[in-house]
C-alpha atoms as a PDB file:
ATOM      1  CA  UNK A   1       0.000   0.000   0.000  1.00  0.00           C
ATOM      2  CA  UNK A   2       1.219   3.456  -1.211  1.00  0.00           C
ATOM      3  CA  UNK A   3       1.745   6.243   1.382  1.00  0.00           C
ATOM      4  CA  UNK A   4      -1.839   8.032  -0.850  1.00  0.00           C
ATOM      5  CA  UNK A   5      -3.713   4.734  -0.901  1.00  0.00           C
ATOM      6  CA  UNK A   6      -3.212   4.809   3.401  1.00  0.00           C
ATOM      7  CA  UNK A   7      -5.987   5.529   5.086  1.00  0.00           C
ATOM      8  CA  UNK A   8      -4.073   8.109   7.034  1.00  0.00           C
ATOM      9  CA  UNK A   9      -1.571   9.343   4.691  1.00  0.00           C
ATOM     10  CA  UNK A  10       1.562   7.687   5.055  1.00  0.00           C
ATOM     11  CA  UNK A  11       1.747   4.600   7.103  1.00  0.00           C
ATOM     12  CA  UNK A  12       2.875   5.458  10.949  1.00  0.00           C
ATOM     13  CA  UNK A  13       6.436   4.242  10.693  1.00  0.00           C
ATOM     14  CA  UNK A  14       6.838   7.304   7.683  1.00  0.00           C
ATOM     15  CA  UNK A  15       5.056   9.478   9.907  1.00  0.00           C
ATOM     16  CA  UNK A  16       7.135   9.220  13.397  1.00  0.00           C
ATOM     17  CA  UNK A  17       9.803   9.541  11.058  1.00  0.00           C
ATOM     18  CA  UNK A  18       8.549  12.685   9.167  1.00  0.00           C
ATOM     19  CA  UNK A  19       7.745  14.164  12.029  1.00  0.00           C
ATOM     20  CA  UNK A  20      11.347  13.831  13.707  1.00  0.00           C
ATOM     21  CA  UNK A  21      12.842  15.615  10.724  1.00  0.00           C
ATOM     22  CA  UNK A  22      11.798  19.092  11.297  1.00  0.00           C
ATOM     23  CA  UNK A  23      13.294  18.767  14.888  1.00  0.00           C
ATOM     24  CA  UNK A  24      15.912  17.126  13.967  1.00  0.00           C
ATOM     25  CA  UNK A  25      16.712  19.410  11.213  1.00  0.00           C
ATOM     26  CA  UNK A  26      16.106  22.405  14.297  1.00  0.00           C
ATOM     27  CA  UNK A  27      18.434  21.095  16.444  1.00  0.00           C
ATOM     28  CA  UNK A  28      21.234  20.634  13.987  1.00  0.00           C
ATOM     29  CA  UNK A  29      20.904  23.908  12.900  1.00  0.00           C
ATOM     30  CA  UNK A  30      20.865  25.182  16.347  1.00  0.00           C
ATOM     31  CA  UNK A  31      23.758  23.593  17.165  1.00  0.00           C
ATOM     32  CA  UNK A  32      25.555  25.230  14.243  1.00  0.00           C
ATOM     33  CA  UNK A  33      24.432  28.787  14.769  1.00  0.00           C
ATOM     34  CA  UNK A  34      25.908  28.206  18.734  1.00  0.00           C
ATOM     35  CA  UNK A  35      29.450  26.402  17.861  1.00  0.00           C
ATOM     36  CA  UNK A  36      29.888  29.267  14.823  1.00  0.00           C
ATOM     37  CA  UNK A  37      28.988  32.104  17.036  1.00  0.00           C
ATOM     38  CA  UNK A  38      31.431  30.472  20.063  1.00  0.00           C
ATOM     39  CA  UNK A  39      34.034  30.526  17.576  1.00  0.00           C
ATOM     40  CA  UNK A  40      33.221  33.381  15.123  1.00  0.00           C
ATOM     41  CA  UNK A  41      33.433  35.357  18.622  1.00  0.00           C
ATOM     42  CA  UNK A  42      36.875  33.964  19.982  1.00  0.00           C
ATOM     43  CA  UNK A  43      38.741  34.297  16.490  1.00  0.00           C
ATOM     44  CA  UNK A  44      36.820  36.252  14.373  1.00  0.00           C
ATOM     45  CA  UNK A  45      34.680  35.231  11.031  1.00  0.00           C
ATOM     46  CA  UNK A  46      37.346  35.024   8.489  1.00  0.00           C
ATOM     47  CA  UNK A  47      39.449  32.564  10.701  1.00  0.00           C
ATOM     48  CA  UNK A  48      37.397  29.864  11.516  1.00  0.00           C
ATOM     49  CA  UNK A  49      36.172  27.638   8.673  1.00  0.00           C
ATOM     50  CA  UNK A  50      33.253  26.180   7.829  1.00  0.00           C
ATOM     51  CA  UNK A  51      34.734  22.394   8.597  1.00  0.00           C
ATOM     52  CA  UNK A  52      35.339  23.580  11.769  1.00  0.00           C
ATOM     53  CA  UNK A  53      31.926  24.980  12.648  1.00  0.00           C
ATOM     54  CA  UNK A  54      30.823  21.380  11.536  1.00  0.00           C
ATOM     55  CA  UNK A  55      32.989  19.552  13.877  1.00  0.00           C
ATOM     56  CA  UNK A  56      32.342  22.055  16.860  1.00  0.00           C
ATOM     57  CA  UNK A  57      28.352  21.314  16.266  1.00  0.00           C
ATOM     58  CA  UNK A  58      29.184  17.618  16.480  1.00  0.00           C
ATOM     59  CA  UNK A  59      28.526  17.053  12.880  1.00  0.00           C
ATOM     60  CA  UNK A  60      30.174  14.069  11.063  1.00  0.00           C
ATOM     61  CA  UNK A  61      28.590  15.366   7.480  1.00  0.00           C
ATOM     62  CA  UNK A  62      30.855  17.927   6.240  1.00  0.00           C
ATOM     63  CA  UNK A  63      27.464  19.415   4.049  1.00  0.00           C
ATOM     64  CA  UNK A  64      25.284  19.737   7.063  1.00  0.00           C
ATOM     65  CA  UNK A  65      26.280  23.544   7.285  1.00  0.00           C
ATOM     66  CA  UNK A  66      25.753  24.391   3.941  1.00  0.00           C
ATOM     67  CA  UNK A  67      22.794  22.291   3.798  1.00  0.00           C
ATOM     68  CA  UNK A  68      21.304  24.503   6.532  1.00  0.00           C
ATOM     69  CA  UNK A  69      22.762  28.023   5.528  1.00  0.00           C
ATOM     70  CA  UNK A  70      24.406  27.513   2.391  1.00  0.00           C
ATOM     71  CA  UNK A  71      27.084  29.839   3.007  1.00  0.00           C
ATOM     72  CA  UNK A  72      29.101  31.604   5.969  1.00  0.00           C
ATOM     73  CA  UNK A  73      27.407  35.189   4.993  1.00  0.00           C
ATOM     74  CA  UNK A  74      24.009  33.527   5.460  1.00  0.00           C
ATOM     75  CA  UNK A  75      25.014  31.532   8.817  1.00  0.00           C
ATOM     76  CA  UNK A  76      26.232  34.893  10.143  1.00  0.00           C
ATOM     77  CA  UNK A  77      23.004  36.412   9.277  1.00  0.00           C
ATOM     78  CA  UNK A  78      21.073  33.969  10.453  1.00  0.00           C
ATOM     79  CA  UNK A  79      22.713  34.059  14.131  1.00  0.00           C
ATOM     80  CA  UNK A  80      22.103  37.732  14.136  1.00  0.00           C
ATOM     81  CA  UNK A  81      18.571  38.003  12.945  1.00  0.00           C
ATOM     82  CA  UNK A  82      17.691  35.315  15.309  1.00  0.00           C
ATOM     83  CA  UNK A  83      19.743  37.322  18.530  1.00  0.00           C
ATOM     84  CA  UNK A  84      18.800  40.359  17.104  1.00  0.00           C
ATOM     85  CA  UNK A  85      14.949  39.485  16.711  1.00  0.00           C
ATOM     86  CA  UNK A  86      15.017  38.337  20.463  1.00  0.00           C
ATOM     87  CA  UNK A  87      16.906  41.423  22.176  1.00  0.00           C
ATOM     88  CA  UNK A  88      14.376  43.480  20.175  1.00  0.00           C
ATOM     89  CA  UNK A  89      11.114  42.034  21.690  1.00  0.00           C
ATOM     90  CA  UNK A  90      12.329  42.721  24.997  1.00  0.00           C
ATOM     91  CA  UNK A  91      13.348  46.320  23.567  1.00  0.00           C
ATOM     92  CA  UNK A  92       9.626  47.043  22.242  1.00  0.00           C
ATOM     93  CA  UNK A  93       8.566  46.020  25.822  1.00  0.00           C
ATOM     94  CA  UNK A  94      10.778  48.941  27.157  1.00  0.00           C
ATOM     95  CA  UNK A  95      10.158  51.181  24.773  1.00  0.00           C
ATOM     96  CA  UNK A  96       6.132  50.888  25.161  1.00  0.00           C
ATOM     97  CA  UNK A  97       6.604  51.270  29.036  1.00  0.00           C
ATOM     98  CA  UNK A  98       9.024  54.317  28.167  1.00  0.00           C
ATOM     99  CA  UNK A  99       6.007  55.857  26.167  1.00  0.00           C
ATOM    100  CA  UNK A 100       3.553  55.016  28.443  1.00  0.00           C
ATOM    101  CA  UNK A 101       4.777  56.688  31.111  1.00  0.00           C
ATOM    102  CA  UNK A 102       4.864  59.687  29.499  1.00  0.00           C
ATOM    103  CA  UNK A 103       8.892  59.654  29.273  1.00  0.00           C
ATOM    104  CA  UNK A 104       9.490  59.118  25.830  1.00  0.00           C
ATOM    105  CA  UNK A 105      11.744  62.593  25.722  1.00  0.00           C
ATOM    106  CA  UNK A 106      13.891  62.222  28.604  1.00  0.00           C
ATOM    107  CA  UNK A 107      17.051  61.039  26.464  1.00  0.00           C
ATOM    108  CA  UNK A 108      18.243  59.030  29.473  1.00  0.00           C
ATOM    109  CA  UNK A 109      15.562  57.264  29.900  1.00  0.00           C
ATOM    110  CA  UNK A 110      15.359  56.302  25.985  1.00  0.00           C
ATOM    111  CA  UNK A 111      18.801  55.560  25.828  1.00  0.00           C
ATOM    112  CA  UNK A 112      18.401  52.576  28.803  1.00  0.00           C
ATOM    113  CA  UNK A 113      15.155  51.312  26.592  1.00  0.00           C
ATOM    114  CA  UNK A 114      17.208  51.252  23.726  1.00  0.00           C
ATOM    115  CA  UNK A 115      20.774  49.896  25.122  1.00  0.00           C
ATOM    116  CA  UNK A 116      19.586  47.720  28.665  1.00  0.00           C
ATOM    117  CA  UNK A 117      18.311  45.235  26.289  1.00  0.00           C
ATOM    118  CA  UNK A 118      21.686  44.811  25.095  1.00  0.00           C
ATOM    119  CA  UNK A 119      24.088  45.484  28.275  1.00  0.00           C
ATOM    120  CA  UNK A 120      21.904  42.834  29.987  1.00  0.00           C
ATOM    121  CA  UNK A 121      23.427  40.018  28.469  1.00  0.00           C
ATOM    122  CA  UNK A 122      26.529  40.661  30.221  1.00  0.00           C
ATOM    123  CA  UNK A 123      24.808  38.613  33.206  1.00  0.00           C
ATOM    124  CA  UNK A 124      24.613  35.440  31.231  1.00  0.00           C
ATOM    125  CA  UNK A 125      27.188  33.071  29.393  1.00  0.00           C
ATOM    126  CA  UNK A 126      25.142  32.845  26.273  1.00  0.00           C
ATOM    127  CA  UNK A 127      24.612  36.769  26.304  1.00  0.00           C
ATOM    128  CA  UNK A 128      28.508  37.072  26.302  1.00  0.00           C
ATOM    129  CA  UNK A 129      28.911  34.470  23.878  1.00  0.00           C
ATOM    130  CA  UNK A 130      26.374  36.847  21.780  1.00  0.00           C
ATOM    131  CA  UNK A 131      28.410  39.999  22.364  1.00  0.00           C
ATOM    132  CA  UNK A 132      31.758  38.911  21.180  1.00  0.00           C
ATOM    133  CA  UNK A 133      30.421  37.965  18.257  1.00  0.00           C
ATOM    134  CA  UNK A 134      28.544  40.907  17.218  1.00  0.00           C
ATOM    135  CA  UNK A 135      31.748  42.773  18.224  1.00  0.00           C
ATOM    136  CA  UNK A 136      33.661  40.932  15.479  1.00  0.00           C
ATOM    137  CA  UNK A 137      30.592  41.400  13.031  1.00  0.00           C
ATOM    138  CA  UNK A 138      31.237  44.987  13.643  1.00  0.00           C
ATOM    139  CA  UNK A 139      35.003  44.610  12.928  1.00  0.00           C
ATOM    140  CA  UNK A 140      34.545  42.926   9.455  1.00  0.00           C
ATOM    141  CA  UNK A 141      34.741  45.016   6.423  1.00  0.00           C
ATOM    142  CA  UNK A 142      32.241  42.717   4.883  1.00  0.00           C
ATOM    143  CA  UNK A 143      29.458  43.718   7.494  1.00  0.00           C
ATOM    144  CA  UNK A 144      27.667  47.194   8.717  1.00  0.00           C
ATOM    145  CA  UNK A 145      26.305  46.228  11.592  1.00  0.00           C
ATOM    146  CA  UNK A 146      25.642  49.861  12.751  1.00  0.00           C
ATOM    147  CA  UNK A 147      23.664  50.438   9.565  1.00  0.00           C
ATOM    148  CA  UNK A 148      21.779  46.890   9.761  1.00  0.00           C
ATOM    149  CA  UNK A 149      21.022  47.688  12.878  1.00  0.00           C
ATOM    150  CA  UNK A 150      19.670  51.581  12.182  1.00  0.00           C
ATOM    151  CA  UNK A 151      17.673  50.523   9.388  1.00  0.00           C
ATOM    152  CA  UNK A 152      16.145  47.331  10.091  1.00  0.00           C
ATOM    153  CA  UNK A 153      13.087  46.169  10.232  1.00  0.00           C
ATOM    154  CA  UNK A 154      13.009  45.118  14.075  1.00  0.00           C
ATOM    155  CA  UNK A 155      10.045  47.058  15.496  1.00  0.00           C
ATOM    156  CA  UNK A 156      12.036  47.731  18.899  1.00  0.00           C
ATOM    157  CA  UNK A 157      14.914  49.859  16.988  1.00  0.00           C
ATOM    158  CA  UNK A 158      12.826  51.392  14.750  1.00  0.00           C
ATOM    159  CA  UNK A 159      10.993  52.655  17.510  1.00  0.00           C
ATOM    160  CA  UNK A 160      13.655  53.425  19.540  1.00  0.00           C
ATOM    161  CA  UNK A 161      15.858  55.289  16.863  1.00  0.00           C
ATOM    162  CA  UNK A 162      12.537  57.238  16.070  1.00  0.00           C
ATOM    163  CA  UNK A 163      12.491  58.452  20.131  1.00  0.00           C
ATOM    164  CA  UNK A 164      16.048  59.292  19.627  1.00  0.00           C
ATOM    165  CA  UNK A 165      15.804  61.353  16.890  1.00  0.00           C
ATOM    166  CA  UNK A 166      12.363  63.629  18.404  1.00  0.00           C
ATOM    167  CA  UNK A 167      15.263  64.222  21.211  1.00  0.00           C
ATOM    168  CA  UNK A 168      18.301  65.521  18.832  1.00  0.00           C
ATOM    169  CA  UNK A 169      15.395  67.765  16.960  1.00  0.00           C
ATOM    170  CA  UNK A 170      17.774  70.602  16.948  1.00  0.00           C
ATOM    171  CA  UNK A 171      20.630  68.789  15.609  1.00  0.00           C
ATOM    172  CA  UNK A 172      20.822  68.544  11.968  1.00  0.00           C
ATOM    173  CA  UNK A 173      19.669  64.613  10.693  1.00  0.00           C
ATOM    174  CA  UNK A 174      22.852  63.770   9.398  1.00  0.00           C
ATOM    175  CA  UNK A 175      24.648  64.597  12.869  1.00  0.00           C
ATOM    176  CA  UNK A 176      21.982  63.038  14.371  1.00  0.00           C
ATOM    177  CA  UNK A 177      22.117  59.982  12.731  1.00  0.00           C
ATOM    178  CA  UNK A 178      25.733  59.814  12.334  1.00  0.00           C
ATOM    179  CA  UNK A 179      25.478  59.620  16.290  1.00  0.00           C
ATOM    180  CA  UNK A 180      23.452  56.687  16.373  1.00  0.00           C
ATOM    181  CA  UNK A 181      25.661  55.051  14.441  1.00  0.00           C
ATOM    182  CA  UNK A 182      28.469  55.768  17.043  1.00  0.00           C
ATOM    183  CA  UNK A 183      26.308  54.594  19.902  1.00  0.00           C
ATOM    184  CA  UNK A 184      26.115  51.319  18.461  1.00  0.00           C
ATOM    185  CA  UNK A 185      29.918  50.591  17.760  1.00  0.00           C
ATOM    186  CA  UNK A 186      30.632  52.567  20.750  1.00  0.00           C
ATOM    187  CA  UNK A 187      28.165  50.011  22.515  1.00  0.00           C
ATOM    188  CA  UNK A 188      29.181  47.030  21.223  1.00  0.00           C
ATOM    189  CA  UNK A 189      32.941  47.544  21.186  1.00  0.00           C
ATOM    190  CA  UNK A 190      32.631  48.362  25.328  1.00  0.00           C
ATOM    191  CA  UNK A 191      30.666  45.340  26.100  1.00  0.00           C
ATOM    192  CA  UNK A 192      33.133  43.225  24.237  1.00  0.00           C
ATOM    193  CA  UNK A 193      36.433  44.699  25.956  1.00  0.00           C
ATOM    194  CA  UNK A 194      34.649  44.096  29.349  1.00  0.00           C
ATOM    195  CA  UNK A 195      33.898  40.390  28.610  1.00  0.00           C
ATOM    196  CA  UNK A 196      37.513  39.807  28.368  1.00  0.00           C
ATOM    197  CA  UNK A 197      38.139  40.649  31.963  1.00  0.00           C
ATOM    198  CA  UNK A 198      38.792  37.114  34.066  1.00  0.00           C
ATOM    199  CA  UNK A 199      36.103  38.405  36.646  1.00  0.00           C
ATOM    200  CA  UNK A 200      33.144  39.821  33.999  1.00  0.00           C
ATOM    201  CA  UNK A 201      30.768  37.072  35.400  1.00  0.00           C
ATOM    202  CA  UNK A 202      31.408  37.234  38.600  1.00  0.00           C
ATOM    203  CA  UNK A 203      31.766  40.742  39.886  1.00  0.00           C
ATOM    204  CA  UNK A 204      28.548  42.274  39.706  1.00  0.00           C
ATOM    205  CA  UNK A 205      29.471  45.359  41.545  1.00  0.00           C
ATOM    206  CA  UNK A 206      32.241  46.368  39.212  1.00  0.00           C
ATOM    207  CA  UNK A 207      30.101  45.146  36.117  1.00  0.00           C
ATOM    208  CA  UNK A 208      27.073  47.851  37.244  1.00  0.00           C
ATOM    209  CA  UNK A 209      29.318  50.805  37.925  1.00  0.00           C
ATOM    210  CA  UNK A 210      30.803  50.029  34.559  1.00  0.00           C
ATOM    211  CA  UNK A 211      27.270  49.406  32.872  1.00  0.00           C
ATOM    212  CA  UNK A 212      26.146  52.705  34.626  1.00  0.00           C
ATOM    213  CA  UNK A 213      29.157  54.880  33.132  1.00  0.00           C
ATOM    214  CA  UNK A 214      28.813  53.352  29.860  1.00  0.00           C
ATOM    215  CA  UNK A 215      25.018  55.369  30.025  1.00  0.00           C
ATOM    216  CA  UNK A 216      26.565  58.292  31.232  1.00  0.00           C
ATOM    217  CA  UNK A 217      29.057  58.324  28.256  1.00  0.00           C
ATOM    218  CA  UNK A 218      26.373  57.478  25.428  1.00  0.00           C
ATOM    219  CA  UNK A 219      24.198  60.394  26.790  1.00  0.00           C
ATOM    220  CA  UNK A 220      27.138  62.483  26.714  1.00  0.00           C
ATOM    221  CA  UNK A 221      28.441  61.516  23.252  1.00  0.00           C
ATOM    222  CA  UNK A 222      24.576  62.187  21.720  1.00  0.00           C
ATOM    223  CA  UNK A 223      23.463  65.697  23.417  1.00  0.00           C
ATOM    224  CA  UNK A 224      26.642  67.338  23.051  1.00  0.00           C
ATOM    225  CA  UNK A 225      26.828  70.275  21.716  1.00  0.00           C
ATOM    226  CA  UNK A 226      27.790  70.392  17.561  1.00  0.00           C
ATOM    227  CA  UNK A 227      31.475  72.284  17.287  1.00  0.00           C
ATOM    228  CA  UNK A 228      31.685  74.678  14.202  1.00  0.00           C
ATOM    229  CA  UNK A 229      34.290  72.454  13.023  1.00  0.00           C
ATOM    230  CA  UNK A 230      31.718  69.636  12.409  1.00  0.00           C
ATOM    231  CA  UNK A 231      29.099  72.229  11.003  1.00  0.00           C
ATOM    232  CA  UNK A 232      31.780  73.156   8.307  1.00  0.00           C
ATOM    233  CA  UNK A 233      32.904  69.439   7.541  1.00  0.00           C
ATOM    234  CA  UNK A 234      28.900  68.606   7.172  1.00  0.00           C
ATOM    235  CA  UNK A 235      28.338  71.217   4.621  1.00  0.00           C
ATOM    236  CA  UNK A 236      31.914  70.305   2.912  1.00  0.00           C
ATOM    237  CA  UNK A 237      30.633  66.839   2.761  1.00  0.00           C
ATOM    238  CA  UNK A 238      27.415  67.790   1.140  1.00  0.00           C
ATOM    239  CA  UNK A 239      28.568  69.328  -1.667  1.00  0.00           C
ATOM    240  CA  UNK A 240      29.659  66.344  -3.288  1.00  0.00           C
END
């Protein structure tokens, strides 16, 4: 009897087993985007190779990565679309309580919406895992992560960057946005250097004073004040 002449579809047997594949098929691929972004994050993306992602993910099938991702640019995308998508719904969480408070221009307080999201996963081994790696994203000349980040879809940064931008109303855009841009590399670069430290996990005093600073210095680095110097450079550039 064919699996279309079965009165239930395909016998059971071809059933348990179809139904194991898509799990299966999760896991592995799970277990790829984790061993790439232990390693992508310890040596950087254009020094580990794709053999070695396999064998870190416990795969004996030298395909299975390509047979997931295809390619290193896509397995790289995919781990940060899938971090990225899950930092963000706890960032539209802050971002609504922000607004509903009736704080949405108190740059501080958008600034920890937008960043807590992100300095929180200093407190846990995979958020550090996450961190380095998005620090050597940022490093590659092959990747704008600032950029991605600015101008993706993610409804938390959109949001966020839109807040941000109400605040610096009497800043000219491209300054503006230019600053974002810092923020994020400014961000991600300070969580990274702190990870390195042998007591990052452990010393929770040191890690809020330095979490606390890092605020002070993004709020700084936005509101202050635009020099002539940059005023002139920013029409200079323009005229191109």
């Amino acid at each position: 009897m064919s699996e279309l002449d079965h009165p239930g579809g395909a016998p059971a047997s071809a059933r348990e087993k179809s139904a194991e594949k898509p799990g299966k098929r999760g896991d592995t691929r799970a277990r790829l985007m984790e061993a790439a972004e232990r390693l992508f994050g310890a040596r950087g993306l254009h020094a580990v190779t794709l053999k070695e992602i396999n064998a870190a993910a416990g795969q004996r099938n030298e395909s299975a990565l390509h047979y997931h991702f295809g390619s290193k640019a896509r397995l790289v995308d995919a781990i940060l679309n899938t971090r990225v998508a899950a930092i963000d719904r706890v960032r539209v969480k802050r971002v609504e309580a922000l607004v509903g408070s009736g704080r949405e221009n108190d740059i501080a307080e958008i600034l920890r919406a937008t960043f807590e999201p992100l300095t929180g996963l200093l407190d846990t081994e995979e958020g550090v895992r996450f961190v380095r790696f998005a620090a050597q994203v940022l490093n590659d000349p092959d990747h704008d992560l600032p950029t991605v980040a600015i101008r993706s879809g993610f409804e938390g940064i959109a949001r966020a960057n839109g807040l941000i931008m109400a605040a610096l109303g009497d800043l000219p855009p491209e300054i503006a946005i230019q600053r974002q841009r810092l923020l994020v590399e400014m961000v991600l670069t300070s969580l990274a250097i702190w990870t390195r430290r042998s007591d990052a996990m452990t010393n929770d005093a040191a890690r809020a004073f330095f979490v606390s600073s890092l605020f002070d210095a993004m709020a700084g680095a936005l509101t202050a004040p635009v020099s002539d110097e940059t005023l002139a450079a920013l029409r200079e550039s323009m005229k191109d």
